[in-house]
Protein backbone atom coordinates (compact mmCIF):
# COMPACT_ATOMS: atom_id res chain seq x y z
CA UNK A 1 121.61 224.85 84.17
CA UNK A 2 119.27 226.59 82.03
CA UNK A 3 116.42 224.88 83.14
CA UNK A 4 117.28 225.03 86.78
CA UNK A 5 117.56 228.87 86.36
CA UNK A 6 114.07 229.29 84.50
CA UNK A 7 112.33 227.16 86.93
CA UNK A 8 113.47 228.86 89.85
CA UNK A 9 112.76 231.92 88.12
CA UNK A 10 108.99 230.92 87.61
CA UNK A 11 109.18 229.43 91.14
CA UNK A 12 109.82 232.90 92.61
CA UNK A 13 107.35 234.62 90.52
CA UNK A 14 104.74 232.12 91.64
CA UNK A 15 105.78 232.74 94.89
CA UNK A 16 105.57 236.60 94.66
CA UNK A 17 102.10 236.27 93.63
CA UNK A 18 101.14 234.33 96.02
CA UNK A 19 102.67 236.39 98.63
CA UNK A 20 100.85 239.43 97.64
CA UNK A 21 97.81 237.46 97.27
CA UNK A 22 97.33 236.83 101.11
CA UNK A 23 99.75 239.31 102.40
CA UNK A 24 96.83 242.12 104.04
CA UNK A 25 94.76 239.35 104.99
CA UNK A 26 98.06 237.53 106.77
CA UNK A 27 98.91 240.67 108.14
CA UNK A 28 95.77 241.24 109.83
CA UNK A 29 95.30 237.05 110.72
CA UNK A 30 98.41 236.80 112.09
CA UNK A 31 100.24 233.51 113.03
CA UNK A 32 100.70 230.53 110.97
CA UNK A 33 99.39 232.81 107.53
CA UNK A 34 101.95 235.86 108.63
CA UNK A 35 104.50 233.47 109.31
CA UNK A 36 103.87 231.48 106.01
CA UNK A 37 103.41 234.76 103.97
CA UNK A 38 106.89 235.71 105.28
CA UNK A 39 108.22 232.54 104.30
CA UNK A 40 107.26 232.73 100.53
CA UNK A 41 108.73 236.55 100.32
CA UNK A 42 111.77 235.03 101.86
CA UNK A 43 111.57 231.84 98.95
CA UNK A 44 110.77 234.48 96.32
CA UNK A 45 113.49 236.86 97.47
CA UNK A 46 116.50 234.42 97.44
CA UNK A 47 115.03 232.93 94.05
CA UNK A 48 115.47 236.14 92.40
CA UNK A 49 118.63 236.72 94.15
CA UNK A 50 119.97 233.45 92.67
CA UNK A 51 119.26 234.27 89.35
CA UNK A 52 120.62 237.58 89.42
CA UNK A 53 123.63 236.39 90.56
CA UNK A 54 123.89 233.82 88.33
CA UNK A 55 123.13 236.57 85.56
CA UNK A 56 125.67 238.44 86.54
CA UNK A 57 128.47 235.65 86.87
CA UNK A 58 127.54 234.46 83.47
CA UNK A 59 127.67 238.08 81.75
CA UNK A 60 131.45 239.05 83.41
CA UNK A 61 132.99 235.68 82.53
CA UNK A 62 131.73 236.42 78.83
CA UNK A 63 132.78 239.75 78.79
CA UNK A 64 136.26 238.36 80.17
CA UNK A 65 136.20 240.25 83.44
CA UNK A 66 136.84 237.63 85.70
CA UNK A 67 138.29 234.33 85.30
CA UNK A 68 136.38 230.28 85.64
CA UNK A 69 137.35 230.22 89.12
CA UNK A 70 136.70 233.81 89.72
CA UNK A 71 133.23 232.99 88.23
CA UNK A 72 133.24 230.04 90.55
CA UNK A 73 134.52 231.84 93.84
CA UNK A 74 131.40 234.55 93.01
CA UNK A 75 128.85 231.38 92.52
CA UNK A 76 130.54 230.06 96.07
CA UNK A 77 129.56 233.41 97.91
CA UNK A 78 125.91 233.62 96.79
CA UNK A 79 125.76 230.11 97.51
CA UNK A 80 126.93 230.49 101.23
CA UNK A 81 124.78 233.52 101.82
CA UNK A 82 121.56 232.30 100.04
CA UNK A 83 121.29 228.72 101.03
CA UNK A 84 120.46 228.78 104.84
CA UNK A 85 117.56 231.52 104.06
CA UNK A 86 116.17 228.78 101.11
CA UNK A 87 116.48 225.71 103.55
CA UNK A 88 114.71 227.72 106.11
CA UNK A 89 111.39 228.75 103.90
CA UNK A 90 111.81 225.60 102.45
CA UNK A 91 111.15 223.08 105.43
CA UNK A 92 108.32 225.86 105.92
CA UNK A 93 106.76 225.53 102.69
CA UNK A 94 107.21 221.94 102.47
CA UNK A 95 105.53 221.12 106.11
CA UNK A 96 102.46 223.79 105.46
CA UNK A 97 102.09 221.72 101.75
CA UNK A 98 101.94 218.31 103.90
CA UNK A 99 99.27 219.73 105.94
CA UNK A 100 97.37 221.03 103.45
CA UNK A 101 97.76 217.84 101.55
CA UNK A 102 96.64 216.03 104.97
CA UNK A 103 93.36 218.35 105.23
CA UNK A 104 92.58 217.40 101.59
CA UNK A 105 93.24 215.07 99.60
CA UNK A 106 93.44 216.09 96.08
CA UNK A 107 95.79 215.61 93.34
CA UNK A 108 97.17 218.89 93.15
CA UNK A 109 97.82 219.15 96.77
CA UNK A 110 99.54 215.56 96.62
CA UNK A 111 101.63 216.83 93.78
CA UNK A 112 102.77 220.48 95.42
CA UNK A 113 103.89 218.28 98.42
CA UNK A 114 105.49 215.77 96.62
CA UNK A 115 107.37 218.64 94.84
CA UNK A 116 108.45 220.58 97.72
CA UNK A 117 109.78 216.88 99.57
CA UNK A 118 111.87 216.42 96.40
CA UNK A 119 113.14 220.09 96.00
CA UNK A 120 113.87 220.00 99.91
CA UNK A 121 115.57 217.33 100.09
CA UNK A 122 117.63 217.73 97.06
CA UNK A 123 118.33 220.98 98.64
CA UNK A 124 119.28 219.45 101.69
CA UNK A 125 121.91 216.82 100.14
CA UNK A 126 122.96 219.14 97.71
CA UNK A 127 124.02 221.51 100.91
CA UNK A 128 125.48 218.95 102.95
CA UNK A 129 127.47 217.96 100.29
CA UNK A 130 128.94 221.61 98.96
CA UNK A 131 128.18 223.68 101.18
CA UNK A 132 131.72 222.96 103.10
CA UNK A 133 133.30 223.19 99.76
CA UNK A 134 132.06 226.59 99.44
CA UNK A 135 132.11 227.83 102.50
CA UNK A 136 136.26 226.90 102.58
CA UNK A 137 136.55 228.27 99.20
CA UNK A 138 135.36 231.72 100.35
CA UNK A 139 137.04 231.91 103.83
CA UNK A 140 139.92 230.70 101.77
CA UNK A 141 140.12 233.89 99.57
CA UNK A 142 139.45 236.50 102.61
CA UNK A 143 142.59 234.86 104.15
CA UNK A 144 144.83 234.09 101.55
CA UNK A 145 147.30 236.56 100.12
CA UNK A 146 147.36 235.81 96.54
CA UNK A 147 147.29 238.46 93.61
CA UNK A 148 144.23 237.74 93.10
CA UNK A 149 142.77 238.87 96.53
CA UNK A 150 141.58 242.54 95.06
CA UNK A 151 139.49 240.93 92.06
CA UNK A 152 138.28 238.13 94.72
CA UNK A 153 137.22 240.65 97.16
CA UNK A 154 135.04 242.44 94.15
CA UNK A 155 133.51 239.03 93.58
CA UNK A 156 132.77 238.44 96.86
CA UNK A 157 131.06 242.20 97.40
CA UNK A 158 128.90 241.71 94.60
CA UNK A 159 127.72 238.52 95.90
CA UNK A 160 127.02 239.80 99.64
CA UNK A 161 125.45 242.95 97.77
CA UNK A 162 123.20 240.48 95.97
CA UNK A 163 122.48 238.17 98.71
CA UNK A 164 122.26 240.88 101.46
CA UNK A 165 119.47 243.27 99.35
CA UNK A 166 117.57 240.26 99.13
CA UNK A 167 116.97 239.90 102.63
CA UNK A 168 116.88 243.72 103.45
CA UNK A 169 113.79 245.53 103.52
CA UNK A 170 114.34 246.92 99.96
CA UNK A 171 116.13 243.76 98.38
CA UNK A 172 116.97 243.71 94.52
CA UNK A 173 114.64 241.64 93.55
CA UNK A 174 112.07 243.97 95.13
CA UNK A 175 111.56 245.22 91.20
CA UNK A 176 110.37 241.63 89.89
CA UNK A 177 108.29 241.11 93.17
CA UNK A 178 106.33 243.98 93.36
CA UNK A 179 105.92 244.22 89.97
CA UNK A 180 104.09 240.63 90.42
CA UNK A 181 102.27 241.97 94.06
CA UNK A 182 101.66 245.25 93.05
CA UNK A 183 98.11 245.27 93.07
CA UNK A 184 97.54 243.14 95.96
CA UNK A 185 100.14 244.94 98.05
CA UNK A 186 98.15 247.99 97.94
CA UNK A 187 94.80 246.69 98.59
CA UNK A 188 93.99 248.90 101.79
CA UNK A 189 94.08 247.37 105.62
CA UNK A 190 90.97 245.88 106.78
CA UNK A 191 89.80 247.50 110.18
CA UNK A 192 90.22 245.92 112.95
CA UNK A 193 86.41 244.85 112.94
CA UNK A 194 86.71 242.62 109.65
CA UNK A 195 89.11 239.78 111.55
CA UNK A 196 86.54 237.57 112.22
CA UNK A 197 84.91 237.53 108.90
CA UNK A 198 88.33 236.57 107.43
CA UNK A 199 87.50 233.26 104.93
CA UNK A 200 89.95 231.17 106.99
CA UNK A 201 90.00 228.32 105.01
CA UNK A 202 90.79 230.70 101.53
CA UNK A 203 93.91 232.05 103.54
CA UNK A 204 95.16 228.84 104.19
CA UNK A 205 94.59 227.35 100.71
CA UNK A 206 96.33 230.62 99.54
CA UNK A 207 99.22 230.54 101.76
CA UNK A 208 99.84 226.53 101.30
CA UNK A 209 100.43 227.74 97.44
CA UNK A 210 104.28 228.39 97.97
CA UNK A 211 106.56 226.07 96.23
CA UNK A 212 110.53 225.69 96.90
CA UNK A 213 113.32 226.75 95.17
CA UNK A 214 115.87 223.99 93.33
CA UNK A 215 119.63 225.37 94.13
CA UNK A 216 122.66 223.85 92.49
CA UNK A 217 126.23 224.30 94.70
C-alpha cells in the first residue's frame, strides 16, 4: 500500500511537470498536444486526489474518528468518483506512448509503453472487478437508514469534496501541481506569428512523457 501510494505520488508529480512543460506550446499547437496536455493534468489531478484521500482516511481511522468500514465506505467513494477520470487519461497516455514508441524505437520509449499497458490494464481489471462492489457499497449507504447514515454521509462529502476539486478548475491538488509547473505555467503566450516555428517533434516527445496512475479498489 505504501508503495502504491508513493509511486502514484511520483507518478503525478512527473506528470505535473510534464504538463507545465508543454502546456503554452500545447495551448498555442492545439490538437493532439492540447488534448494530451489535458490528459496528463487530468492523470496528475486524480493522482494527487488519491493520495489525499487516502491521507486523510488513514489519519481519521488513527485518530478513531471513523470506524474500518467507515474508512472503507470513504476509500469506496473516492474510488467511484476518481476511477473513470484515471481510465480515461489512461487509455490516452497509454495509446500516445505506443505511438511514440512506434515513431522510435528506443528503450526508454519501449519501457514507458510497456508501463502504461501494464498500469492500464491492471487498472482496467482491477475496475471491472470492484468497481460494482463499490459503487453498491456507496449507493447502499445514501439509501439505507442505519445509525450510521450521518457519519456515512460525512465520509462520503469528504470524498466528493476530494474527488470533485480535483477535476474543478481550482482542484486540491492544484498546490502540489503548480508548485511543480510554476515556472513553466507562466512562461508568456507566444504570438500568434511563432506557430509555425513550433519544434513539433520536441512537443510530441514532451507530451508522450505522461505515465499512468496504479489504483487499488
Amino acid at each position: 500500500m505504501l508503495f502504491i501510494w508513493c509511486l502514484n505520488l511520483g507518478i503525478s508529480i512527473w506528470n505535473a511537470y510534464v504538463t507545465g512543460k508543454v502546456w503554452v506550446e500545447a495551448k498555442h499547437a492545439g490538437g493532439v498536444y492540447r488534448f494530451m496536455a489535458w490528459m496528463g493534468y487530468l492523470m496528475a489531478s486524480v493522482g494527487f486526489s488519491w493520495d489525499i484521500l487516502v491521507l486523510v482516511g488513514v489519519l481519521l481511522h488513527s485518530l478513531a474518528k471513523i470506524t474500518p468500514d467507515q474508512a472503507t465506505l470513504l476509500f469506496q467513494a473516492g474510488y467511484v468518483l476518481l476511477v473513470p477520470g484515471l481510465l480515461f487519461s489512461g487509455y490516452a497516455i497509454m495509446f500516445q506512448s505506443w505511438a511514440n514508441a512506434y515513431r522510435k524505437h528506443s528503450v526508454v520509449n519501449m519501457g514507458v509503453a510497456a508501463y502504461n499497458t501494464y498500469a492500464n490494464i491492471h487498472n482496467t481489471f482491477n475496475a471491472i472487478d470492484n468497481f460494482p462492489k463499490a459503487f453498491g457499497s456507496v449507493f447502499k449507504s445514501f439509501t439505507g437508514g442505519s445509525g450510521k447514515s450521518k457519519a456515512n454521509g460525512l465520509i462520503l462529502f469528504v470524498a466528493v469534496f476530494v474527488s470533485y476539486r480535483a477535476l474543478s478548475s481550482q482542484p486540491l491538488s492544484s498546490t502540489a501541481l503548480q508548485l511543480v509547473t510554476l515556472k513553466f505555467r507562466r512562461a508568456p503566450a507566444l504570438p500568434p506569428q511563432a506557430d509555425a516555428d513550433f519544434n513539433q517533434p520536441s512537443l510530441a516527445r514532451s507530451s508522450s512523457g505522461f505515465a499512468s496512475g496504479i489504483f487499488f479498489g
